[in-house]
PDB file of N, CA and C in Angstrom:
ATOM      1  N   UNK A   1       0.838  -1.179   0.000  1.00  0.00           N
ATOM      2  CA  UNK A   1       0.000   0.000   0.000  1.00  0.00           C
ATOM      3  C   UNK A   1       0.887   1.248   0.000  1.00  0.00           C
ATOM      4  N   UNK A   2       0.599   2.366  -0.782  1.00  0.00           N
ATOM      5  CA  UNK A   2       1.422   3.536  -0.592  1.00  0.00           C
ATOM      6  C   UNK A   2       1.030   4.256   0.237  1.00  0.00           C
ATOM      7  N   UNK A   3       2.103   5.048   0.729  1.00  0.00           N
ATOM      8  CA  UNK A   3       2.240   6.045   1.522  1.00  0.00           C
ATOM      9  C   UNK A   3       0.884   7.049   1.404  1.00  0.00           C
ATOM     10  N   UNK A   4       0.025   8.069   2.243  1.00  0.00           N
ATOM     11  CA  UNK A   4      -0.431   8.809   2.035  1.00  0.00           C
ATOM     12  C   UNK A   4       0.239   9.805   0.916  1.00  0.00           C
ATOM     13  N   UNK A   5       1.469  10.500   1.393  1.00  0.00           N
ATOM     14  CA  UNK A   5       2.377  11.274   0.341  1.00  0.00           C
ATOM     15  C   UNK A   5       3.264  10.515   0.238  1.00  0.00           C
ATOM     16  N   UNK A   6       3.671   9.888  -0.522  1.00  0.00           N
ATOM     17  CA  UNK A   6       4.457   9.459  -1.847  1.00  0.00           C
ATOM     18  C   UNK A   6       5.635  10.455  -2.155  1.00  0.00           C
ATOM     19  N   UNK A   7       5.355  11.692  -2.349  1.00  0.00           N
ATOM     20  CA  UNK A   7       5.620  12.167  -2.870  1.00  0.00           C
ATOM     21  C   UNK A   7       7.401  12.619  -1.526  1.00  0.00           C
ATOM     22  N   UNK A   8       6.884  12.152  -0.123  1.00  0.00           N
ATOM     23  CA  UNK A   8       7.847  12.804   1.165  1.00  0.00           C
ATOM     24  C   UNK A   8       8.666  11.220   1.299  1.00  0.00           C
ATOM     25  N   UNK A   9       9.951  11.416   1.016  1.00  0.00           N
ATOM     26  CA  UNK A   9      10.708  10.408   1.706  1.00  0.00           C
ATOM     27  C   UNK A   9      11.966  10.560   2.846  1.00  0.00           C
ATOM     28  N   UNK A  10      11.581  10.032   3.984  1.00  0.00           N
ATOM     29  CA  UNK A  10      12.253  10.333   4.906  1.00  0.00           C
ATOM     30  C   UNK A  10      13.651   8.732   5.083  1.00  0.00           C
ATOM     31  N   UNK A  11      14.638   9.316   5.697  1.00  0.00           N
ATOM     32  CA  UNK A  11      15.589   8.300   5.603  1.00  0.00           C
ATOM     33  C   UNK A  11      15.635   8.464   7.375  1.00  0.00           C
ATOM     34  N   UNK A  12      15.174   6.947   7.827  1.00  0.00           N
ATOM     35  CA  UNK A  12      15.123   6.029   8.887  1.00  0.00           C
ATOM     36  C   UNK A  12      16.631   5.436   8.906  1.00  0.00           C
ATOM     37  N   UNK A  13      16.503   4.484   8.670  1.00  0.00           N
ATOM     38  CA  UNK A  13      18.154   3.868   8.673  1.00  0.00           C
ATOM     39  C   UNK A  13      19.164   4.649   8.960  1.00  0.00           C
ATOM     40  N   UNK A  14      19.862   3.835  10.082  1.00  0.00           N
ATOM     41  CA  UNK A  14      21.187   4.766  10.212  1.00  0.00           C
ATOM     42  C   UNK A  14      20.482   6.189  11.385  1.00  0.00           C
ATOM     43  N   UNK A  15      19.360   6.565  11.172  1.00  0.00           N
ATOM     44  CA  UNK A  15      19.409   8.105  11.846  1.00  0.00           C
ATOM     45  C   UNK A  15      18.755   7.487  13.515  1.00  0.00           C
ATOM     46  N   UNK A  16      18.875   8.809  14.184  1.00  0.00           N
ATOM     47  CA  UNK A  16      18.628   8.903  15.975  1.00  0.00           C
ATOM     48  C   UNK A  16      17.184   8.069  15.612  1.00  0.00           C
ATOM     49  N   UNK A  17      16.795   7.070  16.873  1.00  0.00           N
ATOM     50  CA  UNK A  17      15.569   6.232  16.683  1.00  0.00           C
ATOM     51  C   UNK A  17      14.353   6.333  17.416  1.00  0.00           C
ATOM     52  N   UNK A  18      15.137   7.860  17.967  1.00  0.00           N
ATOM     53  CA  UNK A  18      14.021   8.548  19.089  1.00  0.00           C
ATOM     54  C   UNK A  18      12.514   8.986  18.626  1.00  0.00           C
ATOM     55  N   UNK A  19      11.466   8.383  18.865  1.00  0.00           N
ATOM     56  CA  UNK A  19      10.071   8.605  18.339  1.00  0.00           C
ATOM     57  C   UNK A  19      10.001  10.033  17.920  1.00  0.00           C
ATOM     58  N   UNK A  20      10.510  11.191  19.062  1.00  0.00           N
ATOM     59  CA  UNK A  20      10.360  12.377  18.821  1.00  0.00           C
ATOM     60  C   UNK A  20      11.191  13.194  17.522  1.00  0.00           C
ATOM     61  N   UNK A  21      12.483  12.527  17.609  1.00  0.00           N
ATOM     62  CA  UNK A  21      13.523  12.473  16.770  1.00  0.00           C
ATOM     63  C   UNK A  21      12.953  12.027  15.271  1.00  0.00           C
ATOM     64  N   UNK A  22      12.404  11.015  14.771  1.00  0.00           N
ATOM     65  CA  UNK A  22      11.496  11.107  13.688  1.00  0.00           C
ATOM     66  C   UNK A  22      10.276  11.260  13.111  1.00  0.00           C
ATOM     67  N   UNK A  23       9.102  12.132  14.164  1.00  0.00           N
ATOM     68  CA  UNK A  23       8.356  12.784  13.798  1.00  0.00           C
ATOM     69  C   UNK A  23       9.197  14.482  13.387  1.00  0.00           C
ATOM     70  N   UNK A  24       9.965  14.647  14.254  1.00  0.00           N
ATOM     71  CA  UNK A  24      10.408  15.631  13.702  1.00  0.00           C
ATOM     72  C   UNK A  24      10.946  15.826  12.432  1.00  0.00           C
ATOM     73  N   UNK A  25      11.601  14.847  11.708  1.00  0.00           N
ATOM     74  CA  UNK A  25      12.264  14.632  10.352  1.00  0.00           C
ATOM     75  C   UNK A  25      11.515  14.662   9.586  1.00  0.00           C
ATOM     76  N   UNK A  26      10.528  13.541   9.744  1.00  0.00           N
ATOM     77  CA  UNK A  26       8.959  13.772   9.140  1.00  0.00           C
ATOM     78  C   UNK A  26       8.291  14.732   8.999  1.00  0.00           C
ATOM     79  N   UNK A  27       8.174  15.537   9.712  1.00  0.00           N
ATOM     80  CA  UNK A  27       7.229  17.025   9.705  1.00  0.00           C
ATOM     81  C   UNK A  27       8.214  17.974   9.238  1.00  0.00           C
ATOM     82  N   UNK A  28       9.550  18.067   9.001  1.00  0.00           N
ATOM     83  CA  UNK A  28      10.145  19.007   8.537  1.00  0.00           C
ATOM     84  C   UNK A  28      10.106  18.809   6.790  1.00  0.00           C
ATOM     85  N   UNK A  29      10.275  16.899   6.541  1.00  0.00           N
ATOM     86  CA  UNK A  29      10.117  16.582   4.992  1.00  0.00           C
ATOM     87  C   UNK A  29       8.624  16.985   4.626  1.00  0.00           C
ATOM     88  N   UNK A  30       7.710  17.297   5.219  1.00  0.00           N
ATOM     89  CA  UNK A  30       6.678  17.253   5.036  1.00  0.00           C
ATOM     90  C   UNK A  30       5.964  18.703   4.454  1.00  0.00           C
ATOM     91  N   UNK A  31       7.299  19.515   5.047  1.00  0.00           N
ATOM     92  CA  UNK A  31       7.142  20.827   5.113  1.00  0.00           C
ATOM     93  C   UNK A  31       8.079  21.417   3.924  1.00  0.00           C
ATOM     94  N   UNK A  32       8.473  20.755   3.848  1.00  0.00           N
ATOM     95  CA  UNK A  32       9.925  20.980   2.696  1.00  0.00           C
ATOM     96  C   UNK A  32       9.337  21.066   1.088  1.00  0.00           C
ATOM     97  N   UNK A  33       7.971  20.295   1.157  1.00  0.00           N
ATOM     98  CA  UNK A  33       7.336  19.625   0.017  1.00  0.00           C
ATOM     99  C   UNK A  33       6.169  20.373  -0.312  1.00  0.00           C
ATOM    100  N   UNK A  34       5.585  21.164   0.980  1.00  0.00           N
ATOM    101  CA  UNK A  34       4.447  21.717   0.705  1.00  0.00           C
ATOM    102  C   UNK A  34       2.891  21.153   1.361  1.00  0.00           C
ATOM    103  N   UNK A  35       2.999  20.446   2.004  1.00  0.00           N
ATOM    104  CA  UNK A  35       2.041  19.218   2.402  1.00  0.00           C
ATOM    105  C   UNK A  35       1.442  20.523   3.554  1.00  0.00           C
ATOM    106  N   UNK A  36       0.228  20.133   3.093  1.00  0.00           N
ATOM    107  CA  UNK A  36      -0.102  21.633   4.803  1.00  0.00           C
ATOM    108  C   UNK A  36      -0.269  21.449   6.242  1.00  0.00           C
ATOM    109  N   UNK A  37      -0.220  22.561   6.945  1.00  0.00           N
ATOM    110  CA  UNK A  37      -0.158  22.273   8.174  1.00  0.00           C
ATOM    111  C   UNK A  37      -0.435  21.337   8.682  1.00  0.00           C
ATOM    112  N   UNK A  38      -1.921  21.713   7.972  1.00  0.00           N
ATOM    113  CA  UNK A  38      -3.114  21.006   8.873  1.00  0.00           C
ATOM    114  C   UNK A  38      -2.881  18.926   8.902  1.00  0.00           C
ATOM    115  N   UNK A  39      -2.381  19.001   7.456  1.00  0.00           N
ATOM    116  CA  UNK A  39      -1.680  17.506   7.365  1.00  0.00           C
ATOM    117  C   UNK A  39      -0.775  16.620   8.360  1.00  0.00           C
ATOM    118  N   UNK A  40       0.191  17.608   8.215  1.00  0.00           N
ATOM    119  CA  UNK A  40       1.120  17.709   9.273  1.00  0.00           C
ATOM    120  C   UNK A  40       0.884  17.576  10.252  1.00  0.00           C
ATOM    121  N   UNK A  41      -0.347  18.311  11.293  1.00  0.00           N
ATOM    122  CA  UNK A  41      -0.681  18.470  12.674  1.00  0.00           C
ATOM    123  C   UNK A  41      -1.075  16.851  12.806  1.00  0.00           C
ATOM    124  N   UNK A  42      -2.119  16.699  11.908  1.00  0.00           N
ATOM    125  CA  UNK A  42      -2.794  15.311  11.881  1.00  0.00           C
ATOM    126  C   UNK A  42      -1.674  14.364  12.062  1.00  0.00           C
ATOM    127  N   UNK A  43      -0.632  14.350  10.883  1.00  0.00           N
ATOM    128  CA  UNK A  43       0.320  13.376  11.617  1.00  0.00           C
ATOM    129  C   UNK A  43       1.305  13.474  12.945  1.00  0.00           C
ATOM    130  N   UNK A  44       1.228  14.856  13.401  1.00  0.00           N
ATOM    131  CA  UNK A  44       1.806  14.425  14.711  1.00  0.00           C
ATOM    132  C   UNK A  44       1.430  14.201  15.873  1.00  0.00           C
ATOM    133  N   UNK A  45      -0.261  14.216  15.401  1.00  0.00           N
ATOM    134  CA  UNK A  45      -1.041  14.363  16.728  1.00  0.00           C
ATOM    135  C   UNK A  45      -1.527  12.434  16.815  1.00  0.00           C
ATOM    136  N   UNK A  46      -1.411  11.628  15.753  1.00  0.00           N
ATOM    137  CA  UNK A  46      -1.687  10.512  15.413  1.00  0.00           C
ATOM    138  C   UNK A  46      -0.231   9.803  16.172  1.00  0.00           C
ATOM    139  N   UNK A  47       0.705  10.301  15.920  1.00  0.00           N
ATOM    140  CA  UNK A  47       1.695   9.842  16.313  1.00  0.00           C
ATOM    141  C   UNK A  47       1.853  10.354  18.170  1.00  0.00           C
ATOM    142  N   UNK A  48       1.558  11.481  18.771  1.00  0.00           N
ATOM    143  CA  UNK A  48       1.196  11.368  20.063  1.00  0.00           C
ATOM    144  C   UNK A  48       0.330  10.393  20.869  1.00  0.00           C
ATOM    145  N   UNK A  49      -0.766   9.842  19.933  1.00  0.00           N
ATOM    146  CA  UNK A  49      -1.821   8.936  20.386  1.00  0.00           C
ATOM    147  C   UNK A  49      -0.920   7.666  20.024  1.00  0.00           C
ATOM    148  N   UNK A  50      -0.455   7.661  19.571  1.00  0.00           N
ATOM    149  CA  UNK A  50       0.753   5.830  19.182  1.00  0.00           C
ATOM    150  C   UNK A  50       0.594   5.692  20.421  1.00  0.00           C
ATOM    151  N   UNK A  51      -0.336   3.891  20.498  1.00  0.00           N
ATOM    152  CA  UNK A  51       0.296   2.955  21.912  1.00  0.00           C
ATOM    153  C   UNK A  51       1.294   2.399  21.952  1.00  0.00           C
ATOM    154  N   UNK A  52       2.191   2.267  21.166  1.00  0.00           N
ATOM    155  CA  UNK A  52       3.634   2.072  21.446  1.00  0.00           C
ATOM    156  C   UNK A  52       4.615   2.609  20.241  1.00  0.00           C
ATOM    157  N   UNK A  53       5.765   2.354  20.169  1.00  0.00           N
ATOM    158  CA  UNK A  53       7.088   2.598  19.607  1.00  0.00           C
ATOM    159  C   UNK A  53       6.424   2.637  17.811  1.00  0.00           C
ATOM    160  N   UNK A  54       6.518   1.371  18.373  1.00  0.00           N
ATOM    161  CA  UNK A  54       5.838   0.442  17.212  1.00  0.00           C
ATOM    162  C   UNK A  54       4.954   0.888  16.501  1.00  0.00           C
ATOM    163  N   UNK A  55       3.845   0.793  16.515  1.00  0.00           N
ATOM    164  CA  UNK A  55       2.847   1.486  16.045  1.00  0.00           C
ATOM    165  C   UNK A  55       3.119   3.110  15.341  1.00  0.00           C
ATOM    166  N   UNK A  56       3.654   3.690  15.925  1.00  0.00           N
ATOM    167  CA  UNK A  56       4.394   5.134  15.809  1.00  0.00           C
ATOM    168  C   UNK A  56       4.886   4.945  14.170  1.00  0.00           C
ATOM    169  N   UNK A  57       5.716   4.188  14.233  1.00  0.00           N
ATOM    170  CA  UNK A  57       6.658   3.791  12.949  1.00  0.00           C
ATOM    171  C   UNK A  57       5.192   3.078  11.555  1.00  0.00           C
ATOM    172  N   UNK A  58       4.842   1.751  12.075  1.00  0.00           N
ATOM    173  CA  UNK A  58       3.742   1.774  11.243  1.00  0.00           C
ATOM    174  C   UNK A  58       2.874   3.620  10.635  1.00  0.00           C
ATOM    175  N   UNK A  59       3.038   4.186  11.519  1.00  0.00           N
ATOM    176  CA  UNK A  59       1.770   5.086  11.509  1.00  0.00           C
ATOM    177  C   UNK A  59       2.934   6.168  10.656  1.00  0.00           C
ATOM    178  N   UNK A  60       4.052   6.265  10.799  1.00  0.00           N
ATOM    179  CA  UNK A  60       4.579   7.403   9.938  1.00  0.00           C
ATOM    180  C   UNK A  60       5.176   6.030   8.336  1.00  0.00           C
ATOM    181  N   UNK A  61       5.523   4.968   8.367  1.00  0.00           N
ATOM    182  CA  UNK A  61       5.742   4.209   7.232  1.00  0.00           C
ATOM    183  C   UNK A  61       3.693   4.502   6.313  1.00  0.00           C
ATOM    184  N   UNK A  62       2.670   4.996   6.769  1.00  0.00           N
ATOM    185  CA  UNK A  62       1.686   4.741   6.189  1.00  0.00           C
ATOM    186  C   UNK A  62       1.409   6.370   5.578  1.00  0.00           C
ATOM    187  N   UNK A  63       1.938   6.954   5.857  1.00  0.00           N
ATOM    188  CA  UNK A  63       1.872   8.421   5.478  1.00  0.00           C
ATOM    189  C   UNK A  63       3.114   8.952   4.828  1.00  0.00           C
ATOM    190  N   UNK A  64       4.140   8.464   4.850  1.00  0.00           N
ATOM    191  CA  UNK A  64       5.723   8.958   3.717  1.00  0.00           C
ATOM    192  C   UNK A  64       6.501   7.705   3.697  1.00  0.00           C
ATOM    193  N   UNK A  65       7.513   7.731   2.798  1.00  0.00           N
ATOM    194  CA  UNK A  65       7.830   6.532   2.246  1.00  0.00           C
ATOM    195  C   UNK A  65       9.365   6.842   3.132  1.00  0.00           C
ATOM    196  N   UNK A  66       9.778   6.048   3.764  1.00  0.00           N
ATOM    197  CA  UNK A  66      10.950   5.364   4.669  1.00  0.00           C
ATOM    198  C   UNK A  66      11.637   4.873   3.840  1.00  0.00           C
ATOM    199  N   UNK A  67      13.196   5.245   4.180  1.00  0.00           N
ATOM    200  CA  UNK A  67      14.231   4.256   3.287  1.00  0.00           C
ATOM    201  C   UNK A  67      15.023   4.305   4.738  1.00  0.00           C
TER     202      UNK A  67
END
């Protein structure tokens, strides 16, 4: 299944694995691209509600494409 935006690829591998640490990467690629706020808010407020680590990562792999 693709990404919501397709169009945002964030690089996981190798970088800090801190939840906060890659919503932030995420919302900055997100911003870099044009994607709007309001998008944005949605994904970090989805990612505050994450019941775990885990899920977090599912939930940003379903909205930008991870390498």
């Amino acid at each position: 299944m693709a990404p919501k935006f397709p169009n945002v690829t964030v690089k996981l591998v190798g970088q800090d694995g801190n939840v906060f640490s890659v919503m932030g990467r995420v919302s900055d690629a997100m911003r870099k691209v044009g994607v709007s706020q309001a998008d944005i808010k949605a994904y970090e407020e989805s990612i505050f509600k994450a019941k775990s680590y885990e899920d977090a990562l599912c939930i940003t792999m379903e909205t930008v494409n991870c390498r």
